[in-house]
Protein backbone atom coordinates (compact mmCIF):
# COMPACT_ATOMS: atom_id res chain seq x y z
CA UNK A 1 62.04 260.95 80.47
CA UNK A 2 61.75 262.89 77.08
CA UNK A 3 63.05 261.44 73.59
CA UNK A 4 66.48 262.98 73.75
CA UNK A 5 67.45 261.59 77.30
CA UNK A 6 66.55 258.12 75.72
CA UNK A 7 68.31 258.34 72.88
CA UNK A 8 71.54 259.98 74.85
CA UNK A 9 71.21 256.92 76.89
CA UNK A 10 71.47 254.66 74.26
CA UNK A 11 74.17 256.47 72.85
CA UNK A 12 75.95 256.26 75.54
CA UNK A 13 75.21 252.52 76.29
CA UNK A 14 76.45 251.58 72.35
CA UNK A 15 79.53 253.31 73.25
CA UNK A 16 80.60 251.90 76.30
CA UNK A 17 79.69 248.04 74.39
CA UNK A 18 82.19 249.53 71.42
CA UNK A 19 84.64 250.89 73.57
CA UNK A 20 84.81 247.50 75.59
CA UNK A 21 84.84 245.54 72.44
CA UNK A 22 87.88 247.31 71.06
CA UNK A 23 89.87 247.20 74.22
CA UNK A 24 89.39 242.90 74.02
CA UNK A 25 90.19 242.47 70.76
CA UNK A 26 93.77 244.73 71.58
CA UNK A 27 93.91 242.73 74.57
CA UNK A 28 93.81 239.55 72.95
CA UNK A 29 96.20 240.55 70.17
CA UNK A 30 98.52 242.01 73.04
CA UNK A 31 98.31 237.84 75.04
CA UNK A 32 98.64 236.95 71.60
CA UNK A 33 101.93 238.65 70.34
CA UNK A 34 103.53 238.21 74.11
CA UNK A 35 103.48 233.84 73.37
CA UNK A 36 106.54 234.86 71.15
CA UNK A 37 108.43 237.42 72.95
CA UNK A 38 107.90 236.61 76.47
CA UNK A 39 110.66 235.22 77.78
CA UNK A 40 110.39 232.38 80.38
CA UNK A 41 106.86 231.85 79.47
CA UNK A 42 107.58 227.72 79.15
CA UNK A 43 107.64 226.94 83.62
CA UNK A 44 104.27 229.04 83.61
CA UNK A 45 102.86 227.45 80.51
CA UNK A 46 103.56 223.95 81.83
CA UNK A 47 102.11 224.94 85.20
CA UNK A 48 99.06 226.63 83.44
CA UNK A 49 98.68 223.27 80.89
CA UNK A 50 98.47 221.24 84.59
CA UNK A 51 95.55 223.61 85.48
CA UNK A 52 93.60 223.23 82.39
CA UNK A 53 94.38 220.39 81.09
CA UNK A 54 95.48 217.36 83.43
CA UNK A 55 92.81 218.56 86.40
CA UNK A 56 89.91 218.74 84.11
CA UNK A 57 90.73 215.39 82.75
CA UNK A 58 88.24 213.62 85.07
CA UNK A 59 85.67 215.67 83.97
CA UNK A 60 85.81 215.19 80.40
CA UNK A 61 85.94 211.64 80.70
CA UNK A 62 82.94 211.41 83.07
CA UNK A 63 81.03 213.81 80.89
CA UNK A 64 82.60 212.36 77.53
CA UNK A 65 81.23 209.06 78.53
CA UNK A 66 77.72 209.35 79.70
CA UNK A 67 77.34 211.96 76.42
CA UNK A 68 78.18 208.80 74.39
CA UNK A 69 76.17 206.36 76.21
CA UNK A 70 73.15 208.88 75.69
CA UNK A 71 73.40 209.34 72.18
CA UNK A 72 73.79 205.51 71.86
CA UNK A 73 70.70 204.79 73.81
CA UNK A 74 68.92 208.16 71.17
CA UNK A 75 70.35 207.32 68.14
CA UNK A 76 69.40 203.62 68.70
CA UNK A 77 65.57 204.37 69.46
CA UNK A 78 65.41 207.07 66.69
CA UNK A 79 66.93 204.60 64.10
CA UNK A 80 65.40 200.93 64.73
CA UNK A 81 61.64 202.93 63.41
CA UNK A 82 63.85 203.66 60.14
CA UNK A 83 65.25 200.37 59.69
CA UNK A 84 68.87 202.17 59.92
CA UNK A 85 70.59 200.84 62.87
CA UNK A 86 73.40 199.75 61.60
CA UNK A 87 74.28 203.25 60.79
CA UNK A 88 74.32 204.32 64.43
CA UNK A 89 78.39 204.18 64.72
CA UNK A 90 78.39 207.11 62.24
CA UNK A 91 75.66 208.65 63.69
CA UNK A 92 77.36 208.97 67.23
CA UNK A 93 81.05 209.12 65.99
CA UNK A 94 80.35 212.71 63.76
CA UNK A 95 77.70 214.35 66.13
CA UNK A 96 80.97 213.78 68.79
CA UNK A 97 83.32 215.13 65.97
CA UNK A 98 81.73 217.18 64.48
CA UNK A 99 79.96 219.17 67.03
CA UNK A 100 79.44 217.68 70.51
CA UNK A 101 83.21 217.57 71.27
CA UNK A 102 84.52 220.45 70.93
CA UNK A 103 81.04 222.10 72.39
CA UNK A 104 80.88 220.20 75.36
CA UNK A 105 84.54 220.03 75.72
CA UNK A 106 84.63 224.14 75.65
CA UNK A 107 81.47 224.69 77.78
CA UNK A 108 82.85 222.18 80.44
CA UNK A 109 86.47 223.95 80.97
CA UNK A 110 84.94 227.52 80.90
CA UNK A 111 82.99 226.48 84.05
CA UNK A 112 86.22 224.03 85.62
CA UNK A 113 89.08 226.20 84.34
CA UNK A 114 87.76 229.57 82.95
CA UNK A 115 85.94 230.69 85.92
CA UNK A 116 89.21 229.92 88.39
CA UNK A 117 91.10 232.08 85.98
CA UNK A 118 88.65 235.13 86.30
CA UNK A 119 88.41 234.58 90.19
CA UNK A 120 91.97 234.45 90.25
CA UNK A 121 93.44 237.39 88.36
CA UNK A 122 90.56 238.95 89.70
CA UNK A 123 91.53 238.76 93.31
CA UNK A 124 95.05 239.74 92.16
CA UNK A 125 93.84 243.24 90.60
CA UNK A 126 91.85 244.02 93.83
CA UNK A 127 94.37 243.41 95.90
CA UNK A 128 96.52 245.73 93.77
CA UNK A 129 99.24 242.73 92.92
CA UNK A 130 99.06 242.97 89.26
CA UNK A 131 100.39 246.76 89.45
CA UNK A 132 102.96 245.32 91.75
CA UNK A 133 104.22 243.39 88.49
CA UNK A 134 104.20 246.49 86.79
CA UNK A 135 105.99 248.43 89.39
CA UNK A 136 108.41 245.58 89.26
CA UNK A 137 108.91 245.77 85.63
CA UNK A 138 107.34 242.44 85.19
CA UNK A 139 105.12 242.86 82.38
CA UNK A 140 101.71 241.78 83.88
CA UNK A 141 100.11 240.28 80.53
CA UNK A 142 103.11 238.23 79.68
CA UNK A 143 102.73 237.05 83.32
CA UNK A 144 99.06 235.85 83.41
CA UNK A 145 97.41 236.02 79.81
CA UNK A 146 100.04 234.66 77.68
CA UNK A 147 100.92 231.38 79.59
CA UNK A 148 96.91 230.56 79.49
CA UNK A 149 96.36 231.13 75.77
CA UNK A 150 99.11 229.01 75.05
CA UNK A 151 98.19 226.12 77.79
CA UNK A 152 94.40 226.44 76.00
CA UNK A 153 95.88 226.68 72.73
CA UNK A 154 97.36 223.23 73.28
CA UNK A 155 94.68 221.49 75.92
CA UNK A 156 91.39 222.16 74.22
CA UNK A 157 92.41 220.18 70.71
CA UNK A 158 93.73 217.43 73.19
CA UNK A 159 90.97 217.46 75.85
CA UNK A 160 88.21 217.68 72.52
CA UNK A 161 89.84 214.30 71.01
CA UNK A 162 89.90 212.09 74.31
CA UNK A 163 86.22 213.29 74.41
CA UNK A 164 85.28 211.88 71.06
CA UNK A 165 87.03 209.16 71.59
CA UNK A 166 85.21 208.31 75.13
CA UNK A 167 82.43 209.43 73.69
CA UNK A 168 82.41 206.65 71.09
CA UNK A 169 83.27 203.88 73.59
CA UNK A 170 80.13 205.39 75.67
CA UNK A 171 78.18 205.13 72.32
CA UNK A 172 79.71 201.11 71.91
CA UNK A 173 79.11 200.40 75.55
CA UNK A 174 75.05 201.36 75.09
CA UNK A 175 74.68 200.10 71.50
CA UNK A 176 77.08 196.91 70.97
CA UNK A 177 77.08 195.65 74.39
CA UNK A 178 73.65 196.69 75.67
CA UNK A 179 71.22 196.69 73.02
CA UNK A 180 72.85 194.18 70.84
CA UNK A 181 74.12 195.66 67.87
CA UNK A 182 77.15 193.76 65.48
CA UNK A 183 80.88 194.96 66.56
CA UNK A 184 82.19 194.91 63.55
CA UNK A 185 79.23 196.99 61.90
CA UNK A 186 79.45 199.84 64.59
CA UNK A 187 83.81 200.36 64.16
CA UNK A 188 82.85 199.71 60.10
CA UNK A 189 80.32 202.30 60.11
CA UNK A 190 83.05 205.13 62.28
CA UNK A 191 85.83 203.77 59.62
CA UNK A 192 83.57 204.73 56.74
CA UNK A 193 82.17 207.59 57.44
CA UNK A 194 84.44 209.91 59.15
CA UNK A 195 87.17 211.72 57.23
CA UNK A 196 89.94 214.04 58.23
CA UNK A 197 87.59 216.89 57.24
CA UNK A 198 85.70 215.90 60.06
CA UNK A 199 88.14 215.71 62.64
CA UNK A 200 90.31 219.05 61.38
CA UNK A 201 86.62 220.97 61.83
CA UNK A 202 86.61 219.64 65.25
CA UNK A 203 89.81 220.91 66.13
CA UNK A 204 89.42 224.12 64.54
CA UNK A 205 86.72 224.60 66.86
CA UNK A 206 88.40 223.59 69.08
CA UNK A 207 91.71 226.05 69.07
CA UNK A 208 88.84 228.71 68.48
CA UNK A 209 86.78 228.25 71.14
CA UNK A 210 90.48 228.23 73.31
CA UNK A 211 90.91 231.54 71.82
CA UNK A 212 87.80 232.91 72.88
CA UNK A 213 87.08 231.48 76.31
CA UNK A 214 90.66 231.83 77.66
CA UNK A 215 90.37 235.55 76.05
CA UNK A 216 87.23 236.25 77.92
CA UNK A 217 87.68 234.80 81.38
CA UNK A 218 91.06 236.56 81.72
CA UNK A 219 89.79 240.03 80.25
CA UNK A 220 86.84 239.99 82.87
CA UNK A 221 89.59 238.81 85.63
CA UNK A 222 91.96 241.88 84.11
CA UNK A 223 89.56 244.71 83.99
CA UNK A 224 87.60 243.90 87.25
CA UNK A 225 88.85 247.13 88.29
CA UNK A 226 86.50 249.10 85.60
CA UNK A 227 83.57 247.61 86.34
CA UNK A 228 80.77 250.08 86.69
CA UNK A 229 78.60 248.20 88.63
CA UNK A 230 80.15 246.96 92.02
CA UNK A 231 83.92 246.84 93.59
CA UNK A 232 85.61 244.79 95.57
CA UNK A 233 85.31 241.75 96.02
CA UNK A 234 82.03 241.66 94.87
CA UNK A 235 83.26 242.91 91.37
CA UNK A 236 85.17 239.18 91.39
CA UNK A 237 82.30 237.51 91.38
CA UNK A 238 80.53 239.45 89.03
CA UNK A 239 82.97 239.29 86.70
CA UNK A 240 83.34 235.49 86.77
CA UNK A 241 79.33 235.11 86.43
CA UNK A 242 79.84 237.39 83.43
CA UNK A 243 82.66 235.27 82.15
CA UNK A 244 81.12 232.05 82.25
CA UNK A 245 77.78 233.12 80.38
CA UNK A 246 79.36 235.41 78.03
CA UNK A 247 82.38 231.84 77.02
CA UNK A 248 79.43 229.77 76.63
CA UNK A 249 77.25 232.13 74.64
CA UNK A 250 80.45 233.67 72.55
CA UNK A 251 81.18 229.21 72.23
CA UNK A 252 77.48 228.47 70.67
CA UNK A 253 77.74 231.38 68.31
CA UNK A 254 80.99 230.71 66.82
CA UNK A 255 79.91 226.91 66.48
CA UNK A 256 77.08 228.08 64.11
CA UNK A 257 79.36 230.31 62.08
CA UNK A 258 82.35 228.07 62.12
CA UNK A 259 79.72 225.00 61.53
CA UNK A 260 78.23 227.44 58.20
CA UNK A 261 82.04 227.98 56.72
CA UNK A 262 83.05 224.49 57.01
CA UNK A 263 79.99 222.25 55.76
């Protein structure tokens, strides 16, 4: 293969990622601007807020707990050699704030809700129902994107704060109860140290990481059609794989930059 055929290749390559990256930022905006002039959207909102946000419920709570009861059991180890322990309420309270919450909370609903959502508008463009909606003058993203982003819009933030807060009563459970530390100084040291600035950064994350993984998952789902590498329903399931890594890699780096605006 001589110099020019690489290069062409790469060309070509860059242009297909630029091409793809312009069509999901218009396809976001387009979810976006149909919230507000869809009409009917609230029945499939509601249904679409059941989905994501009362069925992954258990999760969270299973995961929000033993994440707390971890970091106790950590934080405790790390801080008795320091002579600190009494600081290890606002140790666990802002890591779960700050950063594990709305991380954790993200990466877990990509895999529960995010990949169902790319399986299932998926299966509906192979099958050739989502032209149906537009041959029915039904139009398809007001259908199936809009009523997501909204549900995510308002589960994530929701889902994030039960999190910390189960999180914390994991950490109280290991450190109070367990290893023996005072009551009062684990709830003083939460009260004390964590401010609003805290928990608006771990919302903002939150509605961000919404954006992003609800964007994703139903873009992949959307444009299963296009994919260059299989059909089918093959093409489903390669599009949810792609889905799920590409939320939880698209989550981590927009924790770092949103973590670097807000410290």
């Amino acid at each position: 293969m001589s110099f020019w055929d690489i290069c062409t290749r790469i060309g070509r390559n860059m242009r297909y990622r630029v091409d793809a990256l312009g069509a999901f930022a218009l396809f976001l905006l387009s979810g976006l601007r149909h919230i507000f002039d869809s009409r009917r959207i609230l029945p499939r909102t509601l249904r679409q807020l059941y989905v994501i946000g009362c069925q992954s419920l258990f999760v969270i709570l299973l995961i929000g707990i033993f994440c707390g009861m971890v970091l106790g059991l950590q934080g405790y180890y790390t801080l008795v050699s320091f002579g600190s322990v009494g600081l290890l309420g606002s140790a666990i309270s802002l890591t779960l704030i700050r950063e594990l919450g709305p991380v954790l909370t993200a990466i877990m609903l990509t895999g529960r809700a995010g990949s169902s959502m790319t399986a299932e508008i998926g299966v509906m463009r192979i099958s050739d129902q989502i032209d149906a909606l537009d041959v029915m003058d039904i139009n398809s993203m007001a259908y199936l994107v809009s009523p997501r982003l909204l549900a995510a819009l308002i589960s994530y933030p929701l889902l994030t704060a039960v999190f910390d807060v189960i999180g914390i009563i994991g950490g109280y459970l290991t450190g109070v109860l367990m290893l023996g530390i005072n009551e009062g100084t684990y709830f003083y040291r939460i009260e004390s140290s964590v401010t609003m600035a805290d928990v608006e950064g771990g919302f903002i994350k939150s509605v961000v990481f919404a954006l992003l993984v609800t964007a994703v998952c139903c873009y992949e789902g959307y444009m299963t059609h296009k994919r260059r590498d299989s059909m089918g329903p093959e093409a489903v399931g390669t599009a949810t794989t792609e889905a799920v890594v590409a939320s939880c890699v698209l989550i981590l780096a927009a924790d770092y930059v949103l973590t670097s605006m807000l410290l």
